[in-house]
N, C-alpha and C. Protein backbone atom coordinates (compact mmCIF):
# COMPACT_ATOMS: atom_id res chain seq x y z
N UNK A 1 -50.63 -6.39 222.84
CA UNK A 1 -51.88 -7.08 223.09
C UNK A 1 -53.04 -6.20 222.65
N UNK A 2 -54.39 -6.62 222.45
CA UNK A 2 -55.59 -6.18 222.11
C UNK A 2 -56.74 -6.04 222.89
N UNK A 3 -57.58 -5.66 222.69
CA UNK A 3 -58.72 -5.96 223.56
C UNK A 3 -59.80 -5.99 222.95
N UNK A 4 -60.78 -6.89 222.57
CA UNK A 4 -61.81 -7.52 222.18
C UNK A 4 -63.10 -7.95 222.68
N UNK A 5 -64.19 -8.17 222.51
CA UNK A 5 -65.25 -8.62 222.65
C UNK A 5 -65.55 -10.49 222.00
N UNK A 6 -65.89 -11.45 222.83
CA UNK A 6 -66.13 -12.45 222.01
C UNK A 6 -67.42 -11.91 221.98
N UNK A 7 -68.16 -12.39 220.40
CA UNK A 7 -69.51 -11.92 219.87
C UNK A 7 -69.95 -13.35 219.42
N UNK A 8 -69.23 -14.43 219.47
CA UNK A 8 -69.75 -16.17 218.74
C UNK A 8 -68.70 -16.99 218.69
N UNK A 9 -69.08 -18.06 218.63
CA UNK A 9 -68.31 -19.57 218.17
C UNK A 9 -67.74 -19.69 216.58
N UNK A 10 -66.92 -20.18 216.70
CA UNK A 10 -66.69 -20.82 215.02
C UNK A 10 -66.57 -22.03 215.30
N UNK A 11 -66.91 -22.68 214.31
CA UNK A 11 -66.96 -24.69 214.22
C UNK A 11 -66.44 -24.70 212.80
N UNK A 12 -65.35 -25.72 212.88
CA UNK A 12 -65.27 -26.28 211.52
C UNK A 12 -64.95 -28.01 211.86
N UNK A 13 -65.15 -28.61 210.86
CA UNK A 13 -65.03 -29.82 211.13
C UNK A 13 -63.85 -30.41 210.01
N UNK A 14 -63.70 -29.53 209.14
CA UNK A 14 -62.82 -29.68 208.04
C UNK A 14 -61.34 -28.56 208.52
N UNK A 15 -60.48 -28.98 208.69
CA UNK A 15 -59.14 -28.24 209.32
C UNK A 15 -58.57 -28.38 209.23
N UNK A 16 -56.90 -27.84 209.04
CA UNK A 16 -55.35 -28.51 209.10
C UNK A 16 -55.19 -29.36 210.30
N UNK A 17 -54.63 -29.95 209.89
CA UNK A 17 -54.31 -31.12 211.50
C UNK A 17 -54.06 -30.65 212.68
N UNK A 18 -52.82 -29.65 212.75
CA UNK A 18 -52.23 -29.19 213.75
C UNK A 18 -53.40 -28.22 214.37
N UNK A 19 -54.75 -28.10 214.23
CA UNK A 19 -55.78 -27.64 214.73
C UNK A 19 -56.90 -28.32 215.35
N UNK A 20 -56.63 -29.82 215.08
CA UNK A 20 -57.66 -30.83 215.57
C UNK A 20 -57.20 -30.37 217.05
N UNK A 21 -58.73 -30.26 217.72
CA UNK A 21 -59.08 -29.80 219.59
C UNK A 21 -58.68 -28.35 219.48
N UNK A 22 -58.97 -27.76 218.49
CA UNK A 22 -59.14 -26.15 218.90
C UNK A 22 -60.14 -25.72 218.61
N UNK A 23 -60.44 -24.94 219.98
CA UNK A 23 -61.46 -24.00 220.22
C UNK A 23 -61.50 -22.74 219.48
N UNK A 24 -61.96 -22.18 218.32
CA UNK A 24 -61.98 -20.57 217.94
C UNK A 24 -62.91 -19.79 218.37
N UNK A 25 -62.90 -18.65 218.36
CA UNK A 25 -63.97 -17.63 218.78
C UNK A 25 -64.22 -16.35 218.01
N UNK A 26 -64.87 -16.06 217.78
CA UNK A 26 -64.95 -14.56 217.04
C UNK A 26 -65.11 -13.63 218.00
N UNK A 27 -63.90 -12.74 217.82
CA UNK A 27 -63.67 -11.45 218.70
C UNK A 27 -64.05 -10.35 217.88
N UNK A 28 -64.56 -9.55 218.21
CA UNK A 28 -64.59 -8.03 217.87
C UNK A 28 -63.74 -7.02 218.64
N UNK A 29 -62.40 -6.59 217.99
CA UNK A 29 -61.61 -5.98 218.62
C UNK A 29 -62.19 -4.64 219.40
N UNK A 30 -61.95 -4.28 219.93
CA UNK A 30 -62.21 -2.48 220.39
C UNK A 30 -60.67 -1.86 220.30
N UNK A 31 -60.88 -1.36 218.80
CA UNK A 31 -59.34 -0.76 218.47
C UNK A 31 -60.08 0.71 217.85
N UNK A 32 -61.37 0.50 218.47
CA UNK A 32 -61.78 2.23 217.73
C UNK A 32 -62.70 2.96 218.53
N UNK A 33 -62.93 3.95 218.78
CA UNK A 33 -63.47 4.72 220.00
C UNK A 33 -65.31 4.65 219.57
N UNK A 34 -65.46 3.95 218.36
CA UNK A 34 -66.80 4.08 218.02
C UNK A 34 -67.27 2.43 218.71
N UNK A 35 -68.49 2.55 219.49
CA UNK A 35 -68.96 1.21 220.06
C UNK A 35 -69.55 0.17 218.80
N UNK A 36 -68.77 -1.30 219.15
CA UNK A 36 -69.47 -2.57 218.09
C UNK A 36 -68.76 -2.01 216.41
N UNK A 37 -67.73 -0.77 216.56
CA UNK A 37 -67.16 -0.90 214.99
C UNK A 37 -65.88 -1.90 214.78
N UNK A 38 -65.19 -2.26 215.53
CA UNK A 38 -63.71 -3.10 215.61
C UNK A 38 -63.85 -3.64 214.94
N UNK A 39 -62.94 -4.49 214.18
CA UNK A 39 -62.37 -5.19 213.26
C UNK A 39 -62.78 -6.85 213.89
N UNK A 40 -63.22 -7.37 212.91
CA UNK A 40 -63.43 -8.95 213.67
C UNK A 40 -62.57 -9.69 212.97
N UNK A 41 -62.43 -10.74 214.14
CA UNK A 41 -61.16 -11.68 213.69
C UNK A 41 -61.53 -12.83 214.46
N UNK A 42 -61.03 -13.74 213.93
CA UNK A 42 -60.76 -15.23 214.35
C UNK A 42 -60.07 -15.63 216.07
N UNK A 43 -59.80 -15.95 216.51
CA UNK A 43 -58.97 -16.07 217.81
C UNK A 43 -58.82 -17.35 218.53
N UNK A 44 -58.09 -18.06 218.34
CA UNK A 44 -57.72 -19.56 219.47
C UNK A 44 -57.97 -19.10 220.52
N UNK A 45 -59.11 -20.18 221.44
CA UNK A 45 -59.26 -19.78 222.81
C UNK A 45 -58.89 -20.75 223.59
N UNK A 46 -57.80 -20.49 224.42
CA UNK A 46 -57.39 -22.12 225.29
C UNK A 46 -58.00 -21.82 226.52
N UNK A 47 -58.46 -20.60 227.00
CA UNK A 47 -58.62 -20.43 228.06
C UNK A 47 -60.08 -20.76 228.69
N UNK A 48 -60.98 -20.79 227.75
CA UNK A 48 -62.58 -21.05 228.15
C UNK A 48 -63.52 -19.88 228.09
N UNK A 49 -62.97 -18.67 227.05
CA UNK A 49 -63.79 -17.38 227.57
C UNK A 49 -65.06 -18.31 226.26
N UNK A 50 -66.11 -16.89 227.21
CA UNK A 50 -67.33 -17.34 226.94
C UNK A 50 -68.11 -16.17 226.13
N UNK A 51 -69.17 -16.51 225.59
CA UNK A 51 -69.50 -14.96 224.48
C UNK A 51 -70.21 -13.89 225.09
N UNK A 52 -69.85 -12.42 224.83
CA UNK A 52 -69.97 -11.47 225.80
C UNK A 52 -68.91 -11.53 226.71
N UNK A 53 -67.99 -11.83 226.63
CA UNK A 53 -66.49 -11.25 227.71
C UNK A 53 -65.54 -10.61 227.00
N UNK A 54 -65.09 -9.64 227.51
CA UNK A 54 -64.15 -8.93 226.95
C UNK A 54 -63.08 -9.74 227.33
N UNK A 55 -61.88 -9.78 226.41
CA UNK A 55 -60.73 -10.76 226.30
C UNK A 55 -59.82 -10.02 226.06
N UNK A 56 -58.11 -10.50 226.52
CA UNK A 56 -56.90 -10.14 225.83
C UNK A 56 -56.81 -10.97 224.76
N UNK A 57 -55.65 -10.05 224.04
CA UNK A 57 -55.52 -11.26 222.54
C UNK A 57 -54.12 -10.73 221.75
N UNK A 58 -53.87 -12.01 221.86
CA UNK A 58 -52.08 -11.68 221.61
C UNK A 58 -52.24 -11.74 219.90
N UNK A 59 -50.91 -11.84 219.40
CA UNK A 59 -51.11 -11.86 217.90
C UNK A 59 -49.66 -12.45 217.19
N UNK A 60 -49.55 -12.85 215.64
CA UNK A 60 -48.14 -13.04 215.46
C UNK A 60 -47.56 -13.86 215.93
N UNK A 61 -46.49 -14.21 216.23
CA UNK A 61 -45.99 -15.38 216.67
C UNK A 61 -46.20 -15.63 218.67
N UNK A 62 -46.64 -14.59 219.03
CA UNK A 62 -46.90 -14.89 220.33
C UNK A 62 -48.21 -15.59 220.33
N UNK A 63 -48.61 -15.81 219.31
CA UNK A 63 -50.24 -16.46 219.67
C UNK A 63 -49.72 -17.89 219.07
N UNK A 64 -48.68 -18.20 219.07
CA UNK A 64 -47.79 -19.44 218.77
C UNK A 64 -47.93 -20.14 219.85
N UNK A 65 -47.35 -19.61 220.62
CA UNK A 65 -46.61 -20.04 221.91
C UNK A 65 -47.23 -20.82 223.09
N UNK A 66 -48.40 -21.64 222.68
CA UNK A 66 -49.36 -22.34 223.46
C UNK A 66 -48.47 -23.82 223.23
N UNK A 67 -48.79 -24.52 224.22
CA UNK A 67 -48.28 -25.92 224.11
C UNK A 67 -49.14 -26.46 222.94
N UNK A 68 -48.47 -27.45 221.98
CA UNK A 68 -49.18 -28.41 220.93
C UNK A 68 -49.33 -27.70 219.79
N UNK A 69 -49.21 -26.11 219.82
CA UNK A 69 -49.88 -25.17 218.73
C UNK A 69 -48.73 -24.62 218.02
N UNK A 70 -47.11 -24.98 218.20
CA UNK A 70 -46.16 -24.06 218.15
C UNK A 70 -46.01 -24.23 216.39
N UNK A 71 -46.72 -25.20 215.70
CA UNK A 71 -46.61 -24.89 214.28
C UNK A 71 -47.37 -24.78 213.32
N UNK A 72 -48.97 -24.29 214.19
CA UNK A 72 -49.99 -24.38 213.79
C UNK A 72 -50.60 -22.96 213.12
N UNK A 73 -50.85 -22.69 212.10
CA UNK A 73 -51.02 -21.74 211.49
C UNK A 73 -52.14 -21.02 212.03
N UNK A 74 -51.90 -19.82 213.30
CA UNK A 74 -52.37 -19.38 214.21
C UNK A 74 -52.05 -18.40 213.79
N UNK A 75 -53.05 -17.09 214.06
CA UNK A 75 -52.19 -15.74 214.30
C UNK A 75 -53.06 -14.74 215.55
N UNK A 76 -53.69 -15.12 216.15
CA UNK A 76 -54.37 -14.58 217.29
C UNK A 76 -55.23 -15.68 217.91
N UNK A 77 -54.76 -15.52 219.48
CA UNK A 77 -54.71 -16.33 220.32
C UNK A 77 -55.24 -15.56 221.64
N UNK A 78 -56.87 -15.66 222.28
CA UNK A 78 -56.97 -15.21 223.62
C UNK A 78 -56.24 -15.68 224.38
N UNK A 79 -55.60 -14.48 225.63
CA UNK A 79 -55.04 -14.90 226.49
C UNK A 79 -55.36 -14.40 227.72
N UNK A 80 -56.63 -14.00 228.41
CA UNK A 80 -56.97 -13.39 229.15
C UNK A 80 -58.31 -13.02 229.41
N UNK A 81 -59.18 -13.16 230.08
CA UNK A 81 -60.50 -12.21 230.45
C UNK A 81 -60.54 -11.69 231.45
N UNK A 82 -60.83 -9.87 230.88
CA UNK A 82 -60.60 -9.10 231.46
C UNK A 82 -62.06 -8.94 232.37
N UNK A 83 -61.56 -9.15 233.97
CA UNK A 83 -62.93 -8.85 235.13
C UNK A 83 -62.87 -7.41 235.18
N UNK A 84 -62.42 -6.60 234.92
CA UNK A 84 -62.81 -4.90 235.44
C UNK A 84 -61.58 -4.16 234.90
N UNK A 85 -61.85 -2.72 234.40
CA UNK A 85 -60.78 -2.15 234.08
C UNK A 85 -60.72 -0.85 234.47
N UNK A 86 -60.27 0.55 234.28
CA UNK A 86 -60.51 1.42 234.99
C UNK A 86 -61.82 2.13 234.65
N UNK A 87 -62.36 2.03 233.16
CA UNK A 87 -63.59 2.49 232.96
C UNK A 87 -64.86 1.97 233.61
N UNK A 88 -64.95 0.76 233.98
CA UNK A 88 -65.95 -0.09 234.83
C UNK A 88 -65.62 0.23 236.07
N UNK A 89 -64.69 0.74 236.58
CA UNK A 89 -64.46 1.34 238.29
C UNK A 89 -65.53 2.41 238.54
């Protein structure tokens, strides 16, 4: 798993089918010790996170594994927002 920042929305209205009623989000990973440098990526959000929350984020075929989505050309999928971790303690 990953850990990310949502930073915005994506909208498309033009899509593969097996994507009609998905939510995307743009995450900014935190995969680097420098603040706001991570890698941005795309991310299915089933869960409702909102922009400014730090999120889990699966990848690969585990970001499959949502009901309705299992053949939908996905490859990262939030699965989590994270309320506190040990650095915010």
């Amino acid at each position: 798993m990953l850990i990310g920042k949502v930073i915005n929305s994506i909208w498309s209205t033009r899509k593969d089918e097996s994507l009609k009623g998905a939510k995307f989000m743009i995450v900014q990973l935190q995969d680097t010790p420098e603040k706001d440098k991570g890698r941005i990526i795309v991310a299915l959000d089933m869960i409702g996170a909102g922009i400014g929350e730090r999120v889990l984020i699966t990848q690969g075929s585990s970001a499959r594994r949502m009901p309705n989505f299992k053949d939908a050309p996905i490859d990262a999928t939030i699965v989590g927002i994270i309320d506190e971790d040990q650095q915010d303690v």
